[in-house]
PDB file of N, CA and C in Angstrom:
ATOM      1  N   UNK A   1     130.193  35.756  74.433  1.00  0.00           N
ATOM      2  CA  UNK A   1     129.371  36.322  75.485  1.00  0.00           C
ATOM      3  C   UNK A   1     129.560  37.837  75.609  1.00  0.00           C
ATOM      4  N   UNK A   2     130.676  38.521  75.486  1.00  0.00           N
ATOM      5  CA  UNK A   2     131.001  40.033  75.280  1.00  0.00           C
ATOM      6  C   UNK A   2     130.073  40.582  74.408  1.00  0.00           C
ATOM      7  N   UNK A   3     130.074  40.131  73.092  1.00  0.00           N
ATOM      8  CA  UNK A   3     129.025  41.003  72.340  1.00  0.00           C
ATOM      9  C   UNK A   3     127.608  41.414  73.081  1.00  0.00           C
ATOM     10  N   UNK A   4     127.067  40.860  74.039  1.00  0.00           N
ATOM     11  CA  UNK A   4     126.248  41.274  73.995  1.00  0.00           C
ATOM     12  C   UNK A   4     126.308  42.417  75.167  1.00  0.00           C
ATOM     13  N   UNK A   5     127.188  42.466  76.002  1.00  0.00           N
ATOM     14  CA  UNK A   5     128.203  44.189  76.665  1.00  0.00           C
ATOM     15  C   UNK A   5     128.241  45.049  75.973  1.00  0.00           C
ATOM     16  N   UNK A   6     129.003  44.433  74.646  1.00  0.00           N
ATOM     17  CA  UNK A   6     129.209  45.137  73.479  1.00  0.00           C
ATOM     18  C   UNK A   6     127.966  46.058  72.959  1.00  0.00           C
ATOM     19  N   UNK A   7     127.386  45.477  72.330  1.00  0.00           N
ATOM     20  CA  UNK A   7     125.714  46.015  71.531  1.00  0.00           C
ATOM     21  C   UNK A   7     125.189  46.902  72.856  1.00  0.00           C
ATOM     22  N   UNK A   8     125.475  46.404  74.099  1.00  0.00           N
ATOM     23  CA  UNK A   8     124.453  47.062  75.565  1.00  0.00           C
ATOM     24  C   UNK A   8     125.207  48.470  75.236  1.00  0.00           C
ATOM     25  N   UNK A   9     126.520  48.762  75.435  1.00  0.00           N
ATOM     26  CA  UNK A   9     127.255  49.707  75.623  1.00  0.00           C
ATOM     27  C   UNK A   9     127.277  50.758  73.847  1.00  0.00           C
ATOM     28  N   UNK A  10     126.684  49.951  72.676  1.00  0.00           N
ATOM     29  CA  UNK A  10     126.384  50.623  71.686  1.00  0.00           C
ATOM     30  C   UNK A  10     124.678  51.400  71.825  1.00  0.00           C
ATOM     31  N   UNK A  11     123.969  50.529  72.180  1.00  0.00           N
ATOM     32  CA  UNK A  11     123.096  51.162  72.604  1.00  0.00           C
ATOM     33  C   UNK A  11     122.960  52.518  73.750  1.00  0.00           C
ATOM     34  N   UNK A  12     123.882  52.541  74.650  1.00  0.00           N
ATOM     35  CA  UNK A  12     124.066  53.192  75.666  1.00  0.00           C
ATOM     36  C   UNK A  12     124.514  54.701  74.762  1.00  0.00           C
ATOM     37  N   UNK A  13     125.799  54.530  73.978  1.00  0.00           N
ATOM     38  CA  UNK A  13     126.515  55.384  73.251  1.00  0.00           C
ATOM     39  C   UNK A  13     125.618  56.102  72.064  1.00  0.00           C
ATOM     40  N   UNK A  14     124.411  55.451  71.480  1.00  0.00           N
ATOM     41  CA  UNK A  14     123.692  56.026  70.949  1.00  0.00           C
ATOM     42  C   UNK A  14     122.678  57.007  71.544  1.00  0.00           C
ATOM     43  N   UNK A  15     122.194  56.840  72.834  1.00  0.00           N
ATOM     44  CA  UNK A  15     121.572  57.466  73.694  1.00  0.00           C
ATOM     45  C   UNK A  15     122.114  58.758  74.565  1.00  0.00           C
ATOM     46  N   UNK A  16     123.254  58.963  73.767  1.00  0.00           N
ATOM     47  CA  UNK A  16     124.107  60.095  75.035  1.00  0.00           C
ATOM     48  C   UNK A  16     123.830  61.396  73.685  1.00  0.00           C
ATOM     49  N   UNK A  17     123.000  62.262  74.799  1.00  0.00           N
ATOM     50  CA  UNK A  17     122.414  63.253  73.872  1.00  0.00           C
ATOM     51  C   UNK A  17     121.049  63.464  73.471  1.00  0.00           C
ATOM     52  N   UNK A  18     120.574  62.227  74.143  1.00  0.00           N
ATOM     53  CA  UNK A  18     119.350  61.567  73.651  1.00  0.00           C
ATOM     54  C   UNK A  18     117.865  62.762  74.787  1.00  0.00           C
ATOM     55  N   UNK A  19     116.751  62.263  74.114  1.00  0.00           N
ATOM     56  CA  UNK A  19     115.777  63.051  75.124  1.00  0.00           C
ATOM     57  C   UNK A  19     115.597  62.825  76.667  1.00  0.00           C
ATOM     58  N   UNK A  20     115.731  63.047  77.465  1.00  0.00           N
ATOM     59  CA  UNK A  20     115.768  62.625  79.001  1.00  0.00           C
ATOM     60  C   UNK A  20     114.274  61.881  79.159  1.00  0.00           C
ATOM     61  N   UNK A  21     113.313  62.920  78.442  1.00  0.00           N
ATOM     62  CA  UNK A  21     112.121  62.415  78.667  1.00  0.00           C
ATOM     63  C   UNK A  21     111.919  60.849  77.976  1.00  0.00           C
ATOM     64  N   UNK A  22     112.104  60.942  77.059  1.00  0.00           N
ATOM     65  CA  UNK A  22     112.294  59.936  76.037  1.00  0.00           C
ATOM     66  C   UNK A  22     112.568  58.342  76.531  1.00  0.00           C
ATOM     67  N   UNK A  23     114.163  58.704  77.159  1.00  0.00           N
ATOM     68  CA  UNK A  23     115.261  57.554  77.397  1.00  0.00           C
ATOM     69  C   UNK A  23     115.698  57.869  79.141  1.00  0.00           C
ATOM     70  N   UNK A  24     115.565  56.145  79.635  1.00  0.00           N
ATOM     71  CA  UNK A  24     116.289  56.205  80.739  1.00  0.00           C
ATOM     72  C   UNK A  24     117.590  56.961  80.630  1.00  0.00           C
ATOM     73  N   UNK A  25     118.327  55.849  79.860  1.00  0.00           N
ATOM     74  CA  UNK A  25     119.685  56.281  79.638  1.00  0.00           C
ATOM     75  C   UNK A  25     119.864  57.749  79.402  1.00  0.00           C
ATOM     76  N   UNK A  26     119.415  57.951  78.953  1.00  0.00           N
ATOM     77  CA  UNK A  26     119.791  59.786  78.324  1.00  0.00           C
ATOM     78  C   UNK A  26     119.429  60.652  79.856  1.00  0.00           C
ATOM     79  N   UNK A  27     118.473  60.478  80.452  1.00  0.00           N
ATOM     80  CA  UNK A  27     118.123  61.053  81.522  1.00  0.00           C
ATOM     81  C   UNK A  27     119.329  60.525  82.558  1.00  0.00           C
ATOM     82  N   UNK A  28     119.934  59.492  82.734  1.00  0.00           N
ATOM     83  CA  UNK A  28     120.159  59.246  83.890  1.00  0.00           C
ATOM     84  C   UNK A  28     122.192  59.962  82.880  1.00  0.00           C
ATOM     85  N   UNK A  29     122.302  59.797  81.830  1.00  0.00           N
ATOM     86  CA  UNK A  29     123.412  60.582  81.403  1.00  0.00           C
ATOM     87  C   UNK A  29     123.328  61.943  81.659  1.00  0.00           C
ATOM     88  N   UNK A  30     122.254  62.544  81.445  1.00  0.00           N
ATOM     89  CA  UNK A  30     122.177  63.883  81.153  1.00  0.00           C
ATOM     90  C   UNK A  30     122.490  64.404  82.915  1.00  0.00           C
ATOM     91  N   UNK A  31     122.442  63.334  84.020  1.00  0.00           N
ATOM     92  CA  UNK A  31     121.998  64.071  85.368  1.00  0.00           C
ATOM     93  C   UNK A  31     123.451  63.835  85.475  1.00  0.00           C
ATOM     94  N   UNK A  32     124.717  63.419  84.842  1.00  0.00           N
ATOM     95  CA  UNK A  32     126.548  63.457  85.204  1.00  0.00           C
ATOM     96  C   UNK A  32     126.585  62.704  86.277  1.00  0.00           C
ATOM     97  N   UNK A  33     127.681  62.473  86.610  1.00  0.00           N
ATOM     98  CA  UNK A  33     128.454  61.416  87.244  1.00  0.00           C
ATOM     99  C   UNK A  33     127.801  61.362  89.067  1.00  0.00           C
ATOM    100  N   UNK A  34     127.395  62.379  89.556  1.00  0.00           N
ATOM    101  CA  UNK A  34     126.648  61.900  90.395  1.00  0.00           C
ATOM    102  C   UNK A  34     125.552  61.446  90.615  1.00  0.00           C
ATOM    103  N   UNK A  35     124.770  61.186  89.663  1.00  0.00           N
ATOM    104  CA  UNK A  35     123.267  60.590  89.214  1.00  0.00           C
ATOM    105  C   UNK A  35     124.057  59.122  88.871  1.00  0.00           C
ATOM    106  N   UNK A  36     124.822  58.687  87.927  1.00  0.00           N
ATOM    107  CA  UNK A  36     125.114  57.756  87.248  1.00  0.00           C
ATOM    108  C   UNK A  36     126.150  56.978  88.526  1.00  0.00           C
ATOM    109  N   UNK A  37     126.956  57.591  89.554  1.00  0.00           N
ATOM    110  CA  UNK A  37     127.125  56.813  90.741  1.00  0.00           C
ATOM    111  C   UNK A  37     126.486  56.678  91.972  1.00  0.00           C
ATOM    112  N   UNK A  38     125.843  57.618  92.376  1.00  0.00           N
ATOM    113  CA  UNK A  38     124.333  56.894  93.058  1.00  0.00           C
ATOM    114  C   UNK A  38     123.440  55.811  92.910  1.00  0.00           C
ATOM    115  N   UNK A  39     123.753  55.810  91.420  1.00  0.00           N
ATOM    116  CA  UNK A  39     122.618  54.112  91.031  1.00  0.00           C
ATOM    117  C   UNK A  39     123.089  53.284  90.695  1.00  0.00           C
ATOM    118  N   UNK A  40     124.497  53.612  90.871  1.00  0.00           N
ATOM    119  CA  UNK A  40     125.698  51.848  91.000  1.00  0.00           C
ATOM    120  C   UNK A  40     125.615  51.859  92.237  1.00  0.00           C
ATOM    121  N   UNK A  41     125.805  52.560  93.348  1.00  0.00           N
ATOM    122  CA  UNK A  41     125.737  52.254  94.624  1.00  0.00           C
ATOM    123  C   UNK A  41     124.247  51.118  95.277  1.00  0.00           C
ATOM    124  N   UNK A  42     123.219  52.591  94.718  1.00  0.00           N
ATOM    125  CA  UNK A  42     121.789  51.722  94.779  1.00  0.00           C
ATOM    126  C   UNK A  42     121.553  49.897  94.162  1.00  0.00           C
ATOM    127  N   UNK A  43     121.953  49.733  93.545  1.00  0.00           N
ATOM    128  CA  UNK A  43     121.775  48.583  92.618  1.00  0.00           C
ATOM    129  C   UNK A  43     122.809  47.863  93.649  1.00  0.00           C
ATOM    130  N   UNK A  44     124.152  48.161  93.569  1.00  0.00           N
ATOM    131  CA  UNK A  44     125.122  47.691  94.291  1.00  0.00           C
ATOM    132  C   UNK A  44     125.054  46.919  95.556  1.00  0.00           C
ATOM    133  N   UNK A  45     124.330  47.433  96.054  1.00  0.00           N
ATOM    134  CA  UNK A  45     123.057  47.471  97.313  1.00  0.00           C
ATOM    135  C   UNK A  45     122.090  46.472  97.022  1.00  0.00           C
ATOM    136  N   UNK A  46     121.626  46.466  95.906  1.00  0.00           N
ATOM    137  CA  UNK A  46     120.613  45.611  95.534  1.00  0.00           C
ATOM    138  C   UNK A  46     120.994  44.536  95.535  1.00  0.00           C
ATOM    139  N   UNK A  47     122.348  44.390  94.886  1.00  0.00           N
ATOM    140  CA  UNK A  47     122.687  42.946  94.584  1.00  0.00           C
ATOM    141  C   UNK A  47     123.682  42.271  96.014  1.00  0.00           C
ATOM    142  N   UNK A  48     124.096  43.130  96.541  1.00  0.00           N
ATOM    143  CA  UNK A  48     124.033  42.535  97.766  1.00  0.00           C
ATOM    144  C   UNK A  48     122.786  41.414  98.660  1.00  0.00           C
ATOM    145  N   UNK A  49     122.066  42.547  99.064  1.00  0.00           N
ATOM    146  CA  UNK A  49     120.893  42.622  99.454  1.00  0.00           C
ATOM    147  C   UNK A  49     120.116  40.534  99.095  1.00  0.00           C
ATOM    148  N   UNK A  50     120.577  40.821  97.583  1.00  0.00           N
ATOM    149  CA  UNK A  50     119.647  39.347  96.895  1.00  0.00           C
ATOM    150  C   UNK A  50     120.680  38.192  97.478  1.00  0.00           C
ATOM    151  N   UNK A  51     121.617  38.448  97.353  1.00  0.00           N
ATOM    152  CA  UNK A  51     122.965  37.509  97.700  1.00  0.00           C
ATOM    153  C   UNK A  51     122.386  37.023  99.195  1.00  0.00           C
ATOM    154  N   UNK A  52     122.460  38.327 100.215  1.00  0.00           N
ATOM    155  CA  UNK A  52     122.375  37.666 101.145  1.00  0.00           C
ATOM    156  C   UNK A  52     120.918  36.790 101.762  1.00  0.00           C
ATOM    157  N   UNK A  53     120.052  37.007 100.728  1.00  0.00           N
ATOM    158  CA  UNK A  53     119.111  36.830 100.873  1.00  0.00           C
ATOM    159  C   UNK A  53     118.506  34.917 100.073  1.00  0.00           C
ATOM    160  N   UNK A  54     120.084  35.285  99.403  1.00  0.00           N
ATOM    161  CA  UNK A  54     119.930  33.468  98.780  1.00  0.00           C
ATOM    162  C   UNK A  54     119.057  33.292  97.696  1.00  0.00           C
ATOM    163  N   UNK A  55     118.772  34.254  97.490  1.00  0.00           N
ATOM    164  CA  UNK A  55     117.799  34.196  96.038  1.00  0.00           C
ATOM    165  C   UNK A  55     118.305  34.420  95.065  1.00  0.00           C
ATOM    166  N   UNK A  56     118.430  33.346  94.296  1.00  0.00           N
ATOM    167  CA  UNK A  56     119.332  33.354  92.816  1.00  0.00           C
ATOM    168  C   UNK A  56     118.777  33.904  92.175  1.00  0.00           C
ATOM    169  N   UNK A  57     117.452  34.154  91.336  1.00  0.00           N
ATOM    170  CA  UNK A  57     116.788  34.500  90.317  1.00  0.00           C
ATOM    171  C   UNK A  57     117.034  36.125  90.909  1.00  0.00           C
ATOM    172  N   UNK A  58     116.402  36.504  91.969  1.00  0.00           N
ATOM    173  CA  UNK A  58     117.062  37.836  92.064  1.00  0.00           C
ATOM    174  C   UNK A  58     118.584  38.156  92.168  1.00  0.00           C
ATOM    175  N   UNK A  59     119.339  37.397  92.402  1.00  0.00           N
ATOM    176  CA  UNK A  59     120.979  37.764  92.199  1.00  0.00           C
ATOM    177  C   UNK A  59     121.231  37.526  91.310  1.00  0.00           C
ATOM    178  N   UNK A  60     120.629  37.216  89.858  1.00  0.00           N
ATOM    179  CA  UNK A  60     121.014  37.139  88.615  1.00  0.00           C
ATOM    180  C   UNK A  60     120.883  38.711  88.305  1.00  0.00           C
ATOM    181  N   UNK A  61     118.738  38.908  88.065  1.00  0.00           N
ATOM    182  CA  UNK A  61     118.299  39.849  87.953  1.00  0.00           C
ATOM    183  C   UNK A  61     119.275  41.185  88.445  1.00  0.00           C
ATOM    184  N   UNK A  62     119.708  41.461  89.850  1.00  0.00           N
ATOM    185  CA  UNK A  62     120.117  42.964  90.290  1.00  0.00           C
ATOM    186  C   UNK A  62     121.419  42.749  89.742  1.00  0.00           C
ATOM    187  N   UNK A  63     122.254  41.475  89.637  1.00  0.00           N
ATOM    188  CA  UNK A  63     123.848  41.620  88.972  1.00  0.00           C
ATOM    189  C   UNK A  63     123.532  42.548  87.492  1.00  0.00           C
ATOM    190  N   UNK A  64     122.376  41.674  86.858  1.00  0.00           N
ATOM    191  CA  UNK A  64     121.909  42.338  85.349  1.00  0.00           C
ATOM    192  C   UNK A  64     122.177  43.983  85.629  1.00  0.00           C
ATOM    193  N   UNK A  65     121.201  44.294  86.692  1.00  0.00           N
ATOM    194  CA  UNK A  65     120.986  45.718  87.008  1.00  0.00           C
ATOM    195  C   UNK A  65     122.284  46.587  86.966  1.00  0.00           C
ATOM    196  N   UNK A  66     123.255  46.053  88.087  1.00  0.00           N
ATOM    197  CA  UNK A  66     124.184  46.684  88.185  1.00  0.00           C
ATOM    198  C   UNK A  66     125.332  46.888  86.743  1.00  0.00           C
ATOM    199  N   UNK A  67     125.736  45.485  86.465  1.00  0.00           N
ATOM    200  CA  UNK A  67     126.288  45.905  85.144  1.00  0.00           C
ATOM    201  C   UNK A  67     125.743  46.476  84.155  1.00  0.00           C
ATOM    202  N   UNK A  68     124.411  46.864  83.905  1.00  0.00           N
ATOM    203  CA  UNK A  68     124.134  47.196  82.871  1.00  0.00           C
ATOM    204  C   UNK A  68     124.293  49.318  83.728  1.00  0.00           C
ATOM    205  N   UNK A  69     124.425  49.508  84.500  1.00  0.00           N
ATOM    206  CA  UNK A  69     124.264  50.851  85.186  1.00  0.00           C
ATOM    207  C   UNK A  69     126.367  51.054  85.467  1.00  0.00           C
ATOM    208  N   UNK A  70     126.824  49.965  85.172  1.00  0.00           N
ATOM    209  CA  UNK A  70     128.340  50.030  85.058  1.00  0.00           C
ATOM    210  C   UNK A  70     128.125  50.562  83.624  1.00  0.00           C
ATOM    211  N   UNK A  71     127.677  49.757  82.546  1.00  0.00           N
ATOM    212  CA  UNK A  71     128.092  50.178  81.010  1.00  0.00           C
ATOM    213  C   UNK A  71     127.698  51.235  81.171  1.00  0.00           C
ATOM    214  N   UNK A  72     126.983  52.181  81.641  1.00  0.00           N
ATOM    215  CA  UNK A  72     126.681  53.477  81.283  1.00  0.00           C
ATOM    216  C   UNK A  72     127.630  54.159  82.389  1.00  0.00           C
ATOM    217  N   UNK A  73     128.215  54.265  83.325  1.00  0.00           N
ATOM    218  CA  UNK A  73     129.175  54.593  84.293  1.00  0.00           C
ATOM    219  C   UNK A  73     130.331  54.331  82.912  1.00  0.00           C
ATOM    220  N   UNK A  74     131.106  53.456  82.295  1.00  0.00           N
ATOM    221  CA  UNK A  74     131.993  53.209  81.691  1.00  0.00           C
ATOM    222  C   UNK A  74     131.825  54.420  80.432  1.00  0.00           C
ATOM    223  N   UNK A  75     130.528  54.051  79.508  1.00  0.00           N
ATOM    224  CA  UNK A  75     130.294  55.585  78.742  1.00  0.00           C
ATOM    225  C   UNK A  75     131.036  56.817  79.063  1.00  0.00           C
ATOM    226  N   UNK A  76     130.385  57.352  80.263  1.00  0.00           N
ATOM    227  CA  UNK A  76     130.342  58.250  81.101  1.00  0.00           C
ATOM    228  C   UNK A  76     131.863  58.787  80.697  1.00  0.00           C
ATOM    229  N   UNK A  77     132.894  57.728  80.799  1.00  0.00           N
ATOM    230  CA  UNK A  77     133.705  58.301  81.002  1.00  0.00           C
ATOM    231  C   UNK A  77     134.984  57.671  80.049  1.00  0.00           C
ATOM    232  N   UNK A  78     134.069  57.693  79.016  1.00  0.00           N
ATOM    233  CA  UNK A  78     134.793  56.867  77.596  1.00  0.00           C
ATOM    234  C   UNK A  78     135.704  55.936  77.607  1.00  0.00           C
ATOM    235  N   UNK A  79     134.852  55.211  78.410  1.00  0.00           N
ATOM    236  CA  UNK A  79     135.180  53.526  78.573  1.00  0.00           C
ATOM    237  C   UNK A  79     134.096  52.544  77.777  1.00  0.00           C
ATOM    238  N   UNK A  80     134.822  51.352  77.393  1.00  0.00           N
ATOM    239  CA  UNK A  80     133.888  50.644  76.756  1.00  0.00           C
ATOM    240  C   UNK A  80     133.987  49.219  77.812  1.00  0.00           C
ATOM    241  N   UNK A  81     133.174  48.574  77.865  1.00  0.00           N
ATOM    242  CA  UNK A  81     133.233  46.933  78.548  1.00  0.00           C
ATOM    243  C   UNK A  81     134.675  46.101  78.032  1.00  0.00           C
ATOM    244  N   UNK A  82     135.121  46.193  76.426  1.00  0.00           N
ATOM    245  CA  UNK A  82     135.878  45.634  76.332  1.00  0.00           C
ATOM    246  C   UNK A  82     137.459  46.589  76.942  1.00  0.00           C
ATOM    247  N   UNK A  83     137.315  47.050  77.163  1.00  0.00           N
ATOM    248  CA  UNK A  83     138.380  47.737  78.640  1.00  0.00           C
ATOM    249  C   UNK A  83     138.250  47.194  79.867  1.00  0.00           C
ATOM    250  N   UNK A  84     137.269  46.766  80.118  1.00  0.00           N
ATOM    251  CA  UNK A  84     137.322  46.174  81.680  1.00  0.00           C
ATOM    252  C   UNK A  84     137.559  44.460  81.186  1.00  0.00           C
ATOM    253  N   UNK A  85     137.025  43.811  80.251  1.00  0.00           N
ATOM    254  CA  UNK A  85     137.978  42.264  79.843  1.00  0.00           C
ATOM    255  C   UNK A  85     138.958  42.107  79.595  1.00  0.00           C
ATOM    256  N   UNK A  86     139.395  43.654  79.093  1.00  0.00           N
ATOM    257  CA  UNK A  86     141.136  43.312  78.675  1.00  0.00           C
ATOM    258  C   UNK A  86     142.009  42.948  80.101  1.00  0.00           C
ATOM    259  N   UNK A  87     141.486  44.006  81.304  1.00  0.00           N
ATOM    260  CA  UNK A  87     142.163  43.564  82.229  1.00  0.00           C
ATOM    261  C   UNK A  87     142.371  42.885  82.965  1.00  0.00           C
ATOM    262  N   UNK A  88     140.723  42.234  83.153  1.00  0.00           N
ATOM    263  CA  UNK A  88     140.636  40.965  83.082  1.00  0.00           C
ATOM    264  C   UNK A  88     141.221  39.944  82.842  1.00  0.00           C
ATOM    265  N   UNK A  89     141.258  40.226  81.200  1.00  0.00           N
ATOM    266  CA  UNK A  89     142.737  38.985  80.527  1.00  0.00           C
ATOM    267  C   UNK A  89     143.852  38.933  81.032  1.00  0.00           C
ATOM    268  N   UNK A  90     144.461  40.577  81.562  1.00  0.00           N
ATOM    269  CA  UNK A  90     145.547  40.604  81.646  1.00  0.00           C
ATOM    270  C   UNK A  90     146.193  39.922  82.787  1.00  0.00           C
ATOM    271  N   UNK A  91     144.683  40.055  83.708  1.00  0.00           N
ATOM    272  CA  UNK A  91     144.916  39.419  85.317  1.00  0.00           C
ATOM    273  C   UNK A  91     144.968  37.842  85.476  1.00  0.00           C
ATOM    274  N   UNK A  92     144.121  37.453  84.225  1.00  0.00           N
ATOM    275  CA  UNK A  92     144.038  35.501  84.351  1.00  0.00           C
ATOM    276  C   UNK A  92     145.659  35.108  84.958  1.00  0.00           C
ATOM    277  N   UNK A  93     145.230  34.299  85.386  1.00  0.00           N
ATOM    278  CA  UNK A  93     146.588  33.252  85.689  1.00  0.00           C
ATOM    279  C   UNK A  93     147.328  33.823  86.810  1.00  0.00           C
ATOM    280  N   UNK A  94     147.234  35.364  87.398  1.00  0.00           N
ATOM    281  CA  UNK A  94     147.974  35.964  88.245  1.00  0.00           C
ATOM    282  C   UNK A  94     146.657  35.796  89.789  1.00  0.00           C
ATOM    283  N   UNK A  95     147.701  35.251  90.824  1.00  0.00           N
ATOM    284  CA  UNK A  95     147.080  34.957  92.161  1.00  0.00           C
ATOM    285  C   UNK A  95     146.518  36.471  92.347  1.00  0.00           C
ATOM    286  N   UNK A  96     145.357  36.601  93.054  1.00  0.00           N
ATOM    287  CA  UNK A  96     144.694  37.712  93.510  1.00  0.00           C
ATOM    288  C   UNK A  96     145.778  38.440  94.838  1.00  0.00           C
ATOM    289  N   UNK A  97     146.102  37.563  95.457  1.00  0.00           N
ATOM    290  CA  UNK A  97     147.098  38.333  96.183  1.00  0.00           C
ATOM    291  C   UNK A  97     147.963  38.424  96.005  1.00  0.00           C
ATOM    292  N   UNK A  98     148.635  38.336  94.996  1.00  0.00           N
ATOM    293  CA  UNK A  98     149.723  38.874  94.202  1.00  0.00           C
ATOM    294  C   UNK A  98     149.484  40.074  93.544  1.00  0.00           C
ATOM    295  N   UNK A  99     148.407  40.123  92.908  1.00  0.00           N
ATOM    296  CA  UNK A  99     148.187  41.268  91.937  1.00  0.00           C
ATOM    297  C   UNK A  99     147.107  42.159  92.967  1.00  0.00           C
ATOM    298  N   UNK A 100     146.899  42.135  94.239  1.00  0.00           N
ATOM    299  CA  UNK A 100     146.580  43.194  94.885  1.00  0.00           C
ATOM    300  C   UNK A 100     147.868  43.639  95.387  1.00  0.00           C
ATOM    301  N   UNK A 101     148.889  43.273  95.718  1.00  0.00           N
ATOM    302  CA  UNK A 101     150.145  43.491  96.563  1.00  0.00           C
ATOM    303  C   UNK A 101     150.738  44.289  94.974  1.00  0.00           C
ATOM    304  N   UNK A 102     150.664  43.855  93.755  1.00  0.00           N
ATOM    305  CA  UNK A 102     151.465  44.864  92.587  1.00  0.00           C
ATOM    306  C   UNK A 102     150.385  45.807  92.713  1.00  0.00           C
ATOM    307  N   UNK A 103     149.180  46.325  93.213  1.00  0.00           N
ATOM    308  CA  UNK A 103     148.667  47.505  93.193  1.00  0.00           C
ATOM    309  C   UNK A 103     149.225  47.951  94.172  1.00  0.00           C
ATOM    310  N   UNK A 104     148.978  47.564  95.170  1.00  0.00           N
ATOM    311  CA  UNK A 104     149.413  48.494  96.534  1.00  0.00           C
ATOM    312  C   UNK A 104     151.008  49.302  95.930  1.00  0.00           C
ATOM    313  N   UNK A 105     151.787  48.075  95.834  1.00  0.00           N
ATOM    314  CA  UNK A 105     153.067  48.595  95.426  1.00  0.00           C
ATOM    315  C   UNK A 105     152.960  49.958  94.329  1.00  0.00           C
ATOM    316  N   UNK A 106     152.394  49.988  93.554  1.00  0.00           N
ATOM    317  CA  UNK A 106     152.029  50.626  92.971  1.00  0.00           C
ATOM    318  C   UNK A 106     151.652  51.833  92.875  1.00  0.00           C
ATOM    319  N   UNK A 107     150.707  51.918  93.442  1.00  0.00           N
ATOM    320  CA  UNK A 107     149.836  53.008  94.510  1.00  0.00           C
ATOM    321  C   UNK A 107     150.855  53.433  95.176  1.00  0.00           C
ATOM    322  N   UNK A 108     151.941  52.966  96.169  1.00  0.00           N
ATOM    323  CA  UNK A 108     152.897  53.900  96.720  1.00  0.00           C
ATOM    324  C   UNK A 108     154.097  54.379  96.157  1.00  0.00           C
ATOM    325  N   UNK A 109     154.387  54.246  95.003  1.00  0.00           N
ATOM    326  CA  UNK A 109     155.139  54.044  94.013  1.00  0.00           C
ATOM    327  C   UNK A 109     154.719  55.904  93.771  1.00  0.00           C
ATOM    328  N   UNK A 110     153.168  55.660  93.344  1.00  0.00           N
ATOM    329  CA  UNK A 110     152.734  56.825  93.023  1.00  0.00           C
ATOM    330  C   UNK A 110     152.934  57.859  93.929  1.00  0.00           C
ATOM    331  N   UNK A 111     152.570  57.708  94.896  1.00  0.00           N
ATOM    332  CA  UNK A 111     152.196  58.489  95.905  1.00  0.00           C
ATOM    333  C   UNK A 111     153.516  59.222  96.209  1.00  0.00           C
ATOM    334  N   UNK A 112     154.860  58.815  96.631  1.00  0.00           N
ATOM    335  CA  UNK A 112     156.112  58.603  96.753  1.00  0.00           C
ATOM    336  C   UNK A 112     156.720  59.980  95.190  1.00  0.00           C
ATOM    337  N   UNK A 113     156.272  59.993  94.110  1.00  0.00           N
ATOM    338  CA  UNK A 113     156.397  60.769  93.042  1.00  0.00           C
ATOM    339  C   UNK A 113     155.913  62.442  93.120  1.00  0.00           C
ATOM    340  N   UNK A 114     154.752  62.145  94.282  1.00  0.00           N
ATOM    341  CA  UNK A 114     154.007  63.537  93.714  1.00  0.00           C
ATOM    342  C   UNK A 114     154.599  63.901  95.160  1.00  0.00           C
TER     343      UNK A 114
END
């Protein structure tokens, strides 16, 4: 099921540089990181929006939206999708409130350094 993240996020990577006029992608790259997080928010929004609204075919559709406006957010900032499964993997099997409590810890760990 990744490959096809995969190929989305090759396609994405071929488009950086690309004509604005031309290509979504290239246009919405070319406008930098506040163009490209405005329309994770927007979408973000969207897929809320369908959720609460109980409509599956649209909470498929805007999830589509949003991850596919993540792979280009991930580009952005020379990330690939298979970076966000690895951690994924890394998280299987670990309780969510466990592994929010090793961030927090974490996070003050940091904080505590600087």
């Amino acid at each position: 099921m990744s490959d096809i993240l995969e190929r989305l996020a090759d396609t994405v990577e071929a488009r950086k540089g690309g004509d604005p006029e031309a290509s979504y992608v290239s246009r919405l790259l070319a406008g930098g990181e506040d163009s490209i997080l405005k329309k994770i928010g927007e979408e973000a929004t969207e897929t809320v929006m369908a959720a609460k609204d109980g409509d599956k075919r649209r909470i498929v559709g805007e999830t589509a939206d949003l991850w596919f406006h993540c792979i280009i957010m991930l580009s952005h900032y020379g990330l690939r999708p298979s970076d966000v499964l690895y951690e994924l993997r890394r998280r299987e099997g670990i309780s969510g409130i466990d592994e929010k409590a090793a961030r927090s810890a974490g996070a003050r760990a940091q904080a505590e350094r600087k």
